[in-house]
C-alpha atoms as a PDB file:
ATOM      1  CA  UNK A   1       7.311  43.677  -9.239  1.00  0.00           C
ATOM      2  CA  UNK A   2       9.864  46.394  -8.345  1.00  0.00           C
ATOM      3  CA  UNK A   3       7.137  49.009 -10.099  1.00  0.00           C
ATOM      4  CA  UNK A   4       4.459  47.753  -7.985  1.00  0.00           C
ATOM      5  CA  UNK A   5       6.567  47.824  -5.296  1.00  0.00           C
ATOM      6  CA  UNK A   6       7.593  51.852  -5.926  1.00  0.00           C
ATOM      7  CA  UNK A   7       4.271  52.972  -6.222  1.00  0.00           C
ATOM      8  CA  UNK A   8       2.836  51.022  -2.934  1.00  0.00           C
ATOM      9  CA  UNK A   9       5.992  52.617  -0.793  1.00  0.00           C
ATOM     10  CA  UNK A  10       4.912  55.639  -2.036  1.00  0.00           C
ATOM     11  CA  UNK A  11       1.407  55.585   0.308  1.00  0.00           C
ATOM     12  CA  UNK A  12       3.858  54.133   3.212  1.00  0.00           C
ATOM     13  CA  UNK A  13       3.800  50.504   2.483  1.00  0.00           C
ATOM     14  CA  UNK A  14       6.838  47.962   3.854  1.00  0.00           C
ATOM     15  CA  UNK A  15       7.384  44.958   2.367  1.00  0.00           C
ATOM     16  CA  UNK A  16       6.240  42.317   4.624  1.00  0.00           C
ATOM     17  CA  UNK A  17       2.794  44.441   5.204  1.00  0.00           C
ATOM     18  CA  UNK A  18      -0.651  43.314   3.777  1.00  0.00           C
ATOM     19  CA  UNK A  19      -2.505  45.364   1.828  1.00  0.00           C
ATOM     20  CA  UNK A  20      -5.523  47.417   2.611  1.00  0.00           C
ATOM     21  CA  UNK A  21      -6.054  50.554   5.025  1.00  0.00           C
ATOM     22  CA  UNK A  22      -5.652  48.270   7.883  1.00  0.00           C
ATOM     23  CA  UNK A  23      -2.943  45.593   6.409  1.00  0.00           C
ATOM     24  CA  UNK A  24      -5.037  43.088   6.517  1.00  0.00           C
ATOM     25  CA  UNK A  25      -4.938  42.061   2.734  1.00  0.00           C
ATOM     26  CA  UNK A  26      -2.689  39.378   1.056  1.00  0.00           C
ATOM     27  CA  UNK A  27       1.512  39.859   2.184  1.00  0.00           C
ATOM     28  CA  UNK A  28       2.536  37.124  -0.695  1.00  0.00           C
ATOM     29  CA  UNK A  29       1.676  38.458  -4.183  1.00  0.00           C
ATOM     30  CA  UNK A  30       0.022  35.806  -6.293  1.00  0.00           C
ATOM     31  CA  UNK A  31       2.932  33.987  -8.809  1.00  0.00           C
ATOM     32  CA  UNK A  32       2.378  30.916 -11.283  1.00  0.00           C
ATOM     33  CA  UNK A  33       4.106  27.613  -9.222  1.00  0.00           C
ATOM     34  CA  UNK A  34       5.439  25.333 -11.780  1.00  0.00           C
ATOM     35  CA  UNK A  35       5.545  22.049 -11.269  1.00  0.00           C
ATOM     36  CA  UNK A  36       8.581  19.883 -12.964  1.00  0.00           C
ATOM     37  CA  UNK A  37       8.028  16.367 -10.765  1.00  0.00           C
ATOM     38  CA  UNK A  38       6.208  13.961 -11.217  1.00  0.00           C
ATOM     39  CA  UNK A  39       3.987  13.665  -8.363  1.00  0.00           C
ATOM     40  CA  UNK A  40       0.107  13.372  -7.834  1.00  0.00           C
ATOM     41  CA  UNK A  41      -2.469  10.862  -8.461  1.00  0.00           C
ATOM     42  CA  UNK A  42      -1.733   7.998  -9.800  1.00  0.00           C
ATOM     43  CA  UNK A  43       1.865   8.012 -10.215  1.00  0.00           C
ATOM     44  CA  UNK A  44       3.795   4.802  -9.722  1.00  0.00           C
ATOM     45  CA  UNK A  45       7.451   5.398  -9.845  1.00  0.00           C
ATOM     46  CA  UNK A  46       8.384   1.448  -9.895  1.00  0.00           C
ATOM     47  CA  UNK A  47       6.353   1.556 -13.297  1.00  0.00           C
ATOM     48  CA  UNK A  48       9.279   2.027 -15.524  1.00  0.00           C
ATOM     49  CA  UNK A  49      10.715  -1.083 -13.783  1.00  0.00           C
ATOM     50  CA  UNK A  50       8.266  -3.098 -13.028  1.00  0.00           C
ATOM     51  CA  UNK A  51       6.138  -2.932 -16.216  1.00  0.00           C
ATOM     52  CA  UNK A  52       8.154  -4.456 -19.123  1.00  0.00           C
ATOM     53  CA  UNK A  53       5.974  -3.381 -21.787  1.00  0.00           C
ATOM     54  CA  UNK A  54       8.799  -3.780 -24.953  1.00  0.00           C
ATOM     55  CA  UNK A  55       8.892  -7.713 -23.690  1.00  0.00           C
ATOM     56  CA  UNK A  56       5.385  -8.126 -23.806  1.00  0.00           C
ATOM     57  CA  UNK A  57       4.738  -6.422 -26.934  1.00  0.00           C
ATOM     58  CA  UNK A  58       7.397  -8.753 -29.121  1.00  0.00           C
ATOM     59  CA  UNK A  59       5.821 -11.555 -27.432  1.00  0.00           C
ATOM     60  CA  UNK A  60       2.379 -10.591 -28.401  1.00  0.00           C
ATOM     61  CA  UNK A  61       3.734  -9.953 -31.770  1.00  0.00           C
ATOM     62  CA  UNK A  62       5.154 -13.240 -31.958  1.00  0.00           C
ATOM     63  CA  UNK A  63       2.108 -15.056 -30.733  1.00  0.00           C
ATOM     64  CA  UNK A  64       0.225 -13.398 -33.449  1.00  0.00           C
ATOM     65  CA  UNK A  65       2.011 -15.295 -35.749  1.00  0.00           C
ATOM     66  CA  UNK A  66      -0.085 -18.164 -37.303  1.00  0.00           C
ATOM     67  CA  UNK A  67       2.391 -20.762 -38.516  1.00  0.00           C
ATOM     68  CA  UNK A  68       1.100 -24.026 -40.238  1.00  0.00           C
ATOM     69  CA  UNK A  69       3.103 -27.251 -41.275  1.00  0.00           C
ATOM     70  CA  UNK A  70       1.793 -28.255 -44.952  1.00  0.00           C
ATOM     71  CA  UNK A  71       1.578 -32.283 -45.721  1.00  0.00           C
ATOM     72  CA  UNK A  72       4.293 -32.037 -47.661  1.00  0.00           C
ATOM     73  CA  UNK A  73       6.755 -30.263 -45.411  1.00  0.00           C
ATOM     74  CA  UNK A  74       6.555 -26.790 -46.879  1.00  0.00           C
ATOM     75  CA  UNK A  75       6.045 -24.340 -43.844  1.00  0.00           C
ATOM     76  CA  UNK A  76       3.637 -21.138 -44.202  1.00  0.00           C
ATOM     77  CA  UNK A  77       3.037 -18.029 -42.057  1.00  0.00           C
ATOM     78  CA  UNK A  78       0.188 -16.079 -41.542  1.00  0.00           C
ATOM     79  CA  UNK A  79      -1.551 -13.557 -39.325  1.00  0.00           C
ATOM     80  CA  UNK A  80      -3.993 -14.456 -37.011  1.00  0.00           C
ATOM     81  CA  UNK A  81      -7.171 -11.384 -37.392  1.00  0.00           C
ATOM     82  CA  UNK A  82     -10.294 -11.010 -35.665  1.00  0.00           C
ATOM     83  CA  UNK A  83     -10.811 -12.220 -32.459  1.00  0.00           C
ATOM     84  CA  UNK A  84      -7.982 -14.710 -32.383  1.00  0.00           C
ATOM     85  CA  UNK A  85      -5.290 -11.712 -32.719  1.00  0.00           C
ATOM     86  CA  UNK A  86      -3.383 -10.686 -29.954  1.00  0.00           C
ATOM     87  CA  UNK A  87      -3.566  -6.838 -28.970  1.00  0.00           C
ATOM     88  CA  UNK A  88      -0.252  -5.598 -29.373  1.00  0.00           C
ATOM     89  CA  UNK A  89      -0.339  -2.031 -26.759  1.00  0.00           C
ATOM     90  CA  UNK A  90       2.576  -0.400 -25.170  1.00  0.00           C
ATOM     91  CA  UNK A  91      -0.799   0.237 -22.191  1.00  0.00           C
ATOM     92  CA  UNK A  92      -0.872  -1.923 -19.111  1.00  0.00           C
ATOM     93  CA  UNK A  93      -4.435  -2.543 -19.557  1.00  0.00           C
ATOM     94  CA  UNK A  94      -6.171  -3.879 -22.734  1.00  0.00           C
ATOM     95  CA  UNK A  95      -8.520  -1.708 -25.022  1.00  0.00           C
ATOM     96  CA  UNK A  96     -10.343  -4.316 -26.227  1.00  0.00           C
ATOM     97  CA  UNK A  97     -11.255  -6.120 -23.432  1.00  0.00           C
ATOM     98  CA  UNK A  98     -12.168  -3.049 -22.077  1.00  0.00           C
ATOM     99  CA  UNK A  99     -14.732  -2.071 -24.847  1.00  0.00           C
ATOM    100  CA  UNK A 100     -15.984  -5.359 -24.599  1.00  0.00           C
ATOM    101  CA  UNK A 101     -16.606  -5.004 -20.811  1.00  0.00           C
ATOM    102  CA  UNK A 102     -18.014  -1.317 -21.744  1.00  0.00           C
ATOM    103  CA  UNK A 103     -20.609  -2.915 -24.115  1.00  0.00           C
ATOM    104  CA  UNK A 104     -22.078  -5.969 -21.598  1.00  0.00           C
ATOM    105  CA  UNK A 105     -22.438  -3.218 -19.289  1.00  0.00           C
ATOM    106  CA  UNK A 106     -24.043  -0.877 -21.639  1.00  0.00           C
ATOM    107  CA  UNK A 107     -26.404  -3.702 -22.792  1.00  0.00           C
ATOM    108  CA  UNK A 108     -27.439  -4.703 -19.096  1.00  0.00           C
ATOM    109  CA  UNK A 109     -30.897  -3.466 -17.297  1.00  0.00           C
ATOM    110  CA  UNK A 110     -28.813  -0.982 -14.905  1.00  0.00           C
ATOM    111  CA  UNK A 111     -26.417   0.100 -17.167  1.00  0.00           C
ATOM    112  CA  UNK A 112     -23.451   1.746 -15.638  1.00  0.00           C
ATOM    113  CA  UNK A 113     -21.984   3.371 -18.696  1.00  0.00           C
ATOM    114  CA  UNK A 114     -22.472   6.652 -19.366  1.00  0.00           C
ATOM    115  CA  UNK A 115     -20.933   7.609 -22.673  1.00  0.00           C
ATOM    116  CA  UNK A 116     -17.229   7.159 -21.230  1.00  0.00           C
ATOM    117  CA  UNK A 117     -17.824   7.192 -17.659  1.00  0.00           C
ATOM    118  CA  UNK A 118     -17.901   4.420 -15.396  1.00  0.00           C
ATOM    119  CA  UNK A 119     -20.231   3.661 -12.820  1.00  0.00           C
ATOM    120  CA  UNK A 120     -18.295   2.476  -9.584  1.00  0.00           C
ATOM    121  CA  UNK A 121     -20.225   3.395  -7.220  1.00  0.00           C
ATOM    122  CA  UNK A 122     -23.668   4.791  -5.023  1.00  0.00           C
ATOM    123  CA  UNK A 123     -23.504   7.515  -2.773  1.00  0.00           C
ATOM    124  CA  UNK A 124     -27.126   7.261  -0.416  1.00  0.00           C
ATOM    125  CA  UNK A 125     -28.959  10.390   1.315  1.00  0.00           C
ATOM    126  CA  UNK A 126     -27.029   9.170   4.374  1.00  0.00           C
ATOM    127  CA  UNK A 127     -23.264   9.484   2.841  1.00  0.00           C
ATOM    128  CA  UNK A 128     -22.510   5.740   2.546  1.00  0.00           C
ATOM    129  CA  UNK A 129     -21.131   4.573  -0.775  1.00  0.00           C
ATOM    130  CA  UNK A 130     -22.562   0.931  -1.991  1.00  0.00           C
ATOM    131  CA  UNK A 131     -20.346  -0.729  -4.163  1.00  0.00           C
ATOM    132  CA  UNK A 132     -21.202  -1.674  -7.784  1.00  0.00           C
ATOM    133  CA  UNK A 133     -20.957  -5.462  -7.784  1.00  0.00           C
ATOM    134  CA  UNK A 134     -20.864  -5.248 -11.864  1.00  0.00           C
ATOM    135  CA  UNK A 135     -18.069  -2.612 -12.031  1.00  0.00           C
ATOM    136  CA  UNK A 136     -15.158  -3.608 -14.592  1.00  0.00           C
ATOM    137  CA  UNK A 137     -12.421  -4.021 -12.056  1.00  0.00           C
ATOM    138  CA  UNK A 138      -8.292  -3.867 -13.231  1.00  0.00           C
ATOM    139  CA  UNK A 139      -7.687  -7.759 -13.179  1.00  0.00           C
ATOM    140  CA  UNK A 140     -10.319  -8.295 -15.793  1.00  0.00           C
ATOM    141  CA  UNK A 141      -8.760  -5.233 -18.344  1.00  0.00           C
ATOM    142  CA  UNK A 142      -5.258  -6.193 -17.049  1.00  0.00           C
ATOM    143  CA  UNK A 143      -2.598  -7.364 -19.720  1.00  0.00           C
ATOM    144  CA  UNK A 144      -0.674 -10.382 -19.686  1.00  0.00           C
ATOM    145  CA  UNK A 145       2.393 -10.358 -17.245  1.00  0.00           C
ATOM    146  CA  UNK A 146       5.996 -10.846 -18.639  1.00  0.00           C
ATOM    147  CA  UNK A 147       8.346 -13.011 -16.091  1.00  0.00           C
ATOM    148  CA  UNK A 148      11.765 -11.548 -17.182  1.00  0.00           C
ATOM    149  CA  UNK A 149      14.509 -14.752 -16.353  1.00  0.00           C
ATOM    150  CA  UNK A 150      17.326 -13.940 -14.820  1.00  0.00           C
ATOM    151  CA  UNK A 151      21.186 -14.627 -16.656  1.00  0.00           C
ATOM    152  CA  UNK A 152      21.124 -17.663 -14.712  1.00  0.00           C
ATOM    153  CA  UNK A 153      18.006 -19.289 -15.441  1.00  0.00           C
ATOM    154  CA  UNK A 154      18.043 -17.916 -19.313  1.00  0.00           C
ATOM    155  CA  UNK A 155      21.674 -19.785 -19.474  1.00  0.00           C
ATOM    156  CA  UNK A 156      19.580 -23.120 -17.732  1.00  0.00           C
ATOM    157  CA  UNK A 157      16.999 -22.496 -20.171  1.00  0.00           C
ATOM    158  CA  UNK A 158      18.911 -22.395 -22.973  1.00  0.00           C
ATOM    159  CA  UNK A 159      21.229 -25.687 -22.301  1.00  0.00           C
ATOM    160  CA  UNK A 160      24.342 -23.585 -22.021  1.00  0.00           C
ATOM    161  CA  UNK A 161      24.165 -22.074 -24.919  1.00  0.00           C
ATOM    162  CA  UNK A 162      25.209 -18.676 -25.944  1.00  0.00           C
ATOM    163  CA  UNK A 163      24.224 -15.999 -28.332  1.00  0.00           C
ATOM    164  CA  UNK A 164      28.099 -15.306 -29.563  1.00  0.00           C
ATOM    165  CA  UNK A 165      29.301 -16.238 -32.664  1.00  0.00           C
ATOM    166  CA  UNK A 166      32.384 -18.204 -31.134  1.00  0.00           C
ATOM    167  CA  UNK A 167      29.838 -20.860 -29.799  1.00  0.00           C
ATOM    168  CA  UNK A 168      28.933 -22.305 -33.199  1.00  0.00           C
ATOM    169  CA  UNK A 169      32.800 -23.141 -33.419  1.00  0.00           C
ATOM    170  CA  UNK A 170      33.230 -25.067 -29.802  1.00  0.00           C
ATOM    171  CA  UNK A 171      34.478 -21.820 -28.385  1.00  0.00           C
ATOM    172  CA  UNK A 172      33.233 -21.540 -24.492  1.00  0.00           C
ATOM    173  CA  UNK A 173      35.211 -18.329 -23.739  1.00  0.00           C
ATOM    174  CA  UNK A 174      36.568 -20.190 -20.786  1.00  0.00           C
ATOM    175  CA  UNK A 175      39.594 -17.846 -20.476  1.00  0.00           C
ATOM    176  CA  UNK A 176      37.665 -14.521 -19.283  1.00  0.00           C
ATOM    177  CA  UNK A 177      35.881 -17.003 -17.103  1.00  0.00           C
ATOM    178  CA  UNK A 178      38.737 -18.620 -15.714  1.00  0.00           C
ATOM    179  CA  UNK A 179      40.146 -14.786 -14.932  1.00  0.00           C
ATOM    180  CA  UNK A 180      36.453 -13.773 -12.989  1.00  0.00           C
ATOM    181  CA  UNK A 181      37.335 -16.793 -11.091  1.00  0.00           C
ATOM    182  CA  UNK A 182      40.580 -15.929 -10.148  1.00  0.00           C
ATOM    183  CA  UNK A 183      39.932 -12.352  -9.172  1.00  0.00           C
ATOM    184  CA  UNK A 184      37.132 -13.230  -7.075  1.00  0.00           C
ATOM    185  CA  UNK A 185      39.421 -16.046  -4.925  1.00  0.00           C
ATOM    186  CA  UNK A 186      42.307 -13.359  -4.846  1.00  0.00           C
ATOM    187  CA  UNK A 187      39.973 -10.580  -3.518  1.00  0.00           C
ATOM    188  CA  UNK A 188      38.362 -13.677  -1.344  1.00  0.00           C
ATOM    189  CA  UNK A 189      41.851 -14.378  -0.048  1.00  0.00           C
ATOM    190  CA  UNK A 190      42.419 -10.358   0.670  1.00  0.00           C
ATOM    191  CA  UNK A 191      39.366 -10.314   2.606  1.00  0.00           C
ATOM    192  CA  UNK A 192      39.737 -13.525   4.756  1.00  0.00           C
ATOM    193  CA  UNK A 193      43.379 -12.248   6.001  1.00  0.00           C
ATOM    194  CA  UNK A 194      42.341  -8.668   6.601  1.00  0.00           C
ATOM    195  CA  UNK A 195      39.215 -10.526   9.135  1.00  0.00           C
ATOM    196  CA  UNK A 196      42.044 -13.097  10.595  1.00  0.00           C
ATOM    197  CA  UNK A 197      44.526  -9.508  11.490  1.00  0.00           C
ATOM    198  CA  UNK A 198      41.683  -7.932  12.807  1.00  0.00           C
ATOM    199  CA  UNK A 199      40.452 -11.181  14.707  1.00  0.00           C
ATOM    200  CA  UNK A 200      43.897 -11.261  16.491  1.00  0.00           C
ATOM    201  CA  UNK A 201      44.253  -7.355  17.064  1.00  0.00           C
ATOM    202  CA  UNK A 202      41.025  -7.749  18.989  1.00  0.00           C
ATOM    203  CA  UNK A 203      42.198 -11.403  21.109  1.00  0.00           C
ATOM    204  CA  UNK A 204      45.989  -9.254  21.771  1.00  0.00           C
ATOM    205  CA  UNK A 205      44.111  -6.126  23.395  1.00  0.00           C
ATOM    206  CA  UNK A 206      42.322  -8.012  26.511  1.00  0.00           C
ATOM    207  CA  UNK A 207      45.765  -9.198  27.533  1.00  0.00           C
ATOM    208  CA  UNK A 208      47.149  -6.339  27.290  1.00  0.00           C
ATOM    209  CA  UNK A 209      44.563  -4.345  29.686  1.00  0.00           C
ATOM    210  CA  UNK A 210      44.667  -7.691  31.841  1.00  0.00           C
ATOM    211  CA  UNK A 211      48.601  -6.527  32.279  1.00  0.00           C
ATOM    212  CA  UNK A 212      47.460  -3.114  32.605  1.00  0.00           C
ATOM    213  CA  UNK A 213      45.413  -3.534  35.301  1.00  0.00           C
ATOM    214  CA  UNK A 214      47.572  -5.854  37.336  1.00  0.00           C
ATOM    215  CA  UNK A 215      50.508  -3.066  36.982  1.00  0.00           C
ATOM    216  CA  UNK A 216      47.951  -0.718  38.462  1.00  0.00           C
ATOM    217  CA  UNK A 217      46.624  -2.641  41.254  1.00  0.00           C
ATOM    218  CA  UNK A 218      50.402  -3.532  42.417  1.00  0.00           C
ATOM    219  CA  UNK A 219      51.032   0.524  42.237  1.00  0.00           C
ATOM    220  CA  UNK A 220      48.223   0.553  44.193  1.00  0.00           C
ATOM    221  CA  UNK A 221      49.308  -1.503  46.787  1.00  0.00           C
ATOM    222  CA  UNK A 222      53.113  -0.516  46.821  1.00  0.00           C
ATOM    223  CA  UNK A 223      52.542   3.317  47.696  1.00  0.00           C
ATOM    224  CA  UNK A 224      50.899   1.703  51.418  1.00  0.00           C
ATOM    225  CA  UNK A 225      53.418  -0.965  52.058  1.00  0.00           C
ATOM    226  CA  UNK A 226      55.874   1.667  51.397  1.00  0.00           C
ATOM    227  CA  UNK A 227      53.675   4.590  53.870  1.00  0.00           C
ATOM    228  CA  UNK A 228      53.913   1.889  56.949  1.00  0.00           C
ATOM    229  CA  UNK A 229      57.892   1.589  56.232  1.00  0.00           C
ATOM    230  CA  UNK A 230      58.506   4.786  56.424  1.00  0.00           C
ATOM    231  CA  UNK A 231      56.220   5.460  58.804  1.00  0.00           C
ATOM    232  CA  UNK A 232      57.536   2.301  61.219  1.00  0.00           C
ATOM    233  CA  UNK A 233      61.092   3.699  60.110  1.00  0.00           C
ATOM    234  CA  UNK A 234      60.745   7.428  61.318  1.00  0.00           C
ATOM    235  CA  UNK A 235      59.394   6.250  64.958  1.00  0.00           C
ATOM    236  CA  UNK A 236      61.855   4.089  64.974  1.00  0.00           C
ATOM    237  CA  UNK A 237      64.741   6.898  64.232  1.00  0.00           C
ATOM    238  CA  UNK A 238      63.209   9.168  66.478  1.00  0.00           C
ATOM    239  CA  UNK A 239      65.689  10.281  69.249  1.00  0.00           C
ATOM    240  CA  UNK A 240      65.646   8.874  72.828  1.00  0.00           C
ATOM    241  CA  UNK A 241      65.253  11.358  75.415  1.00  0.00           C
ATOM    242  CA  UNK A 242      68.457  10.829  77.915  1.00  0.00           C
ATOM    243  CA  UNK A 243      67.451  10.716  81.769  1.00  0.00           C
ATOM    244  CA  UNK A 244      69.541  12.350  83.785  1.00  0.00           C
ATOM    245  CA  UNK A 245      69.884  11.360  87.333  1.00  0.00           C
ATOM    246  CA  UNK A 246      67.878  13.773  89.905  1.00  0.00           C
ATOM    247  CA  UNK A 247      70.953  14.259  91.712  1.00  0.00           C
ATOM    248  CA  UNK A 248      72.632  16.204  88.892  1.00  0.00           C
ATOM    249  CA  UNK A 249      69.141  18.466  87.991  1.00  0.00           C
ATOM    250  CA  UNK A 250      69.833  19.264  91.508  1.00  0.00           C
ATOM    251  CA  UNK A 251      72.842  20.520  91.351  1.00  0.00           C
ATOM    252  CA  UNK A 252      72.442  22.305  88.558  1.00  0.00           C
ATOM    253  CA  UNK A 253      69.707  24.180  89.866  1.00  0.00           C
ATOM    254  CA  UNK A 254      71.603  24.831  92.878  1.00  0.00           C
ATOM    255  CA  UNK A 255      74.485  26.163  90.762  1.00  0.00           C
ATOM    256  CA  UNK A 256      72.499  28.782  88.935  1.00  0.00           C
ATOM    257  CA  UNK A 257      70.487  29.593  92.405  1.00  0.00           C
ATOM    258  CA  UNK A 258      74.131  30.317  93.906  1.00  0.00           C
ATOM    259  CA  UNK A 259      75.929  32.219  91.206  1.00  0.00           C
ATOM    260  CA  UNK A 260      73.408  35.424  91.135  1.00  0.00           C
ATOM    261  CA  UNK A 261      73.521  37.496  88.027  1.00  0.00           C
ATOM    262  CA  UNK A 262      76.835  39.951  87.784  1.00  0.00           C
ATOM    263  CA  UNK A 263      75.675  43.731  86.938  1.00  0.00           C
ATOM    264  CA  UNK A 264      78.030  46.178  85.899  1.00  0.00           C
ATOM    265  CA  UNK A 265      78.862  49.521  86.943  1.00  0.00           C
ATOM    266  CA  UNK A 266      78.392  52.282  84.950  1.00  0.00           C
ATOM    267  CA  UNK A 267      80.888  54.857  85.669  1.00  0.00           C
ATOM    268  CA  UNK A 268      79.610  58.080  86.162  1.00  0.00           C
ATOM    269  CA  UNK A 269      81.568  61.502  84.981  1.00  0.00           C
ATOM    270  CA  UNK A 270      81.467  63.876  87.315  1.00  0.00           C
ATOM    271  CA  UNK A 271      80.771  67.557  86.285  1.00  0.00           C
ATOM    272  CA  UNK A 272      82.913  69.601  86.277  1.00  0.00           C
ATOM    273  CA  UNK A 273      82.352  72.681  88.406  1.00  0.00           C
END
């Protein structure tokens, strides 16, 4: 890349340009994408959870199994071959039931087999598909289904019995039991006083803004009653104006009419000749 990339900025290509006289070629140059998930067509992701194949092939093992009771008591085991054999496949669809469905098809008048592809379907002049009423659909290849039991219902299944050895002796394993039990009541216990302190945090908080807000509707209130005392107070405090009898303005008009302003002299230096 760098090489191809020296000799292009040679004849005044930029990275970023396409290629051509005019740019107008490819910008990206062409790189293998690899591809590392697992997605496309046909993927199921639940498969590897939903599809217990290594349940279905022991019991398809195990029903292959022929086992016969003699008259006199002796037991003997055999394989069941042909037809009556179970297919044991780790596929979610059955081979031979699908070579068997292959060869009624094959044998039919329209035959919709064509060495191993399927006919599913007719596409007309018009682009409408009709449907192939005789195709081999997935319920008729399907396998047999495997209902896996839960611990509960295998215990119920199994009248309480256990797979350890201790249970051929009486032994129940009680104690571990009995210490699950406990646990779970202690961390039950834990839980249910945690909800009762938060339960009472949350009834303690409206009473507390109840208080709040009667404190700050009475300092509401106060600042006013106490504006109209001091308001009522400050007229009241406010100094009388003394009237004085007209007689006296009188005379003290008269007074300072009477007694005229005195002036003094300024002494004057005479010059001296």
């Amino acid at each position: 890349m760098d090489f191809a990339k020296k000799i292009l900025g040679k004849y005044g290509w930029k990275e970023g340009d396409g290629l051509g006289k005019s740019n107008t070629g490819i910008a990206v140059p062409l790189k293998a994408s690899l591809k590392f998930d697992n997605a496309g067509l046909g993927v199921d992701r639940a498969k590897e959870f939903n599809d217990h194949w290594w349940e279905r092939c022991f019991n398809e093992a195990a029903s292959n199994v022929d086992v016969q009771l003699e008259e006199n008591g002796a037991v003997s085991t055999g394989r069941k071959a042909g037809e009556d054999a179970v297919e044991i496949s780790t596929k979610g669809y059955s081979t031979r039931k699908l070579n068997k469905a292959k060869d009624h098809q094959r044998n039919a008048e329209n035959g919709v087999v064509y060495e191993h592809f399927l006919k599913s379907a007719l596409l007309t002049q018009s682009g409408d598909e009709v449907a192939n009423t005789e195709r081999i659909k997935g319920d008729d290849i399907a396998v047999s289904h495997v209902n896996v039991l839960t611990d509960e219902e295998l215990f119920k299944a199994c009248g309480g019995r256990t797979a350890h050895k201790g249970a051929r002796h009486g032994l129940k394993l009680s104690g571990k039991l009995a210490r699950i039990e406990q646990q779970e009541r202690e961390m039950l216990a834990k839980l249910l006083a945690n909800n009762r302190q938060e339960t009472t945090e949350v009834t303690d908080e409206p009473h507390k803004s109840k208080k709040k807000k009667r404190k700050q509707e009475s300092s509401k209130v106060e600042p006013d009653v106490v504006l109209e005392k001091v308001e009522i107070e400050s007229e009241s405090e406010l100094p009388k104006k003394s009237k004085k009898p007209k007689t006296q303005e009188k005379e003290i008009v008269s007074d300072e009419t009477e007694a005229p302003p005195k002036t003094k002299k300024k002494k004057r230096k005479h010059r001296q000749d």
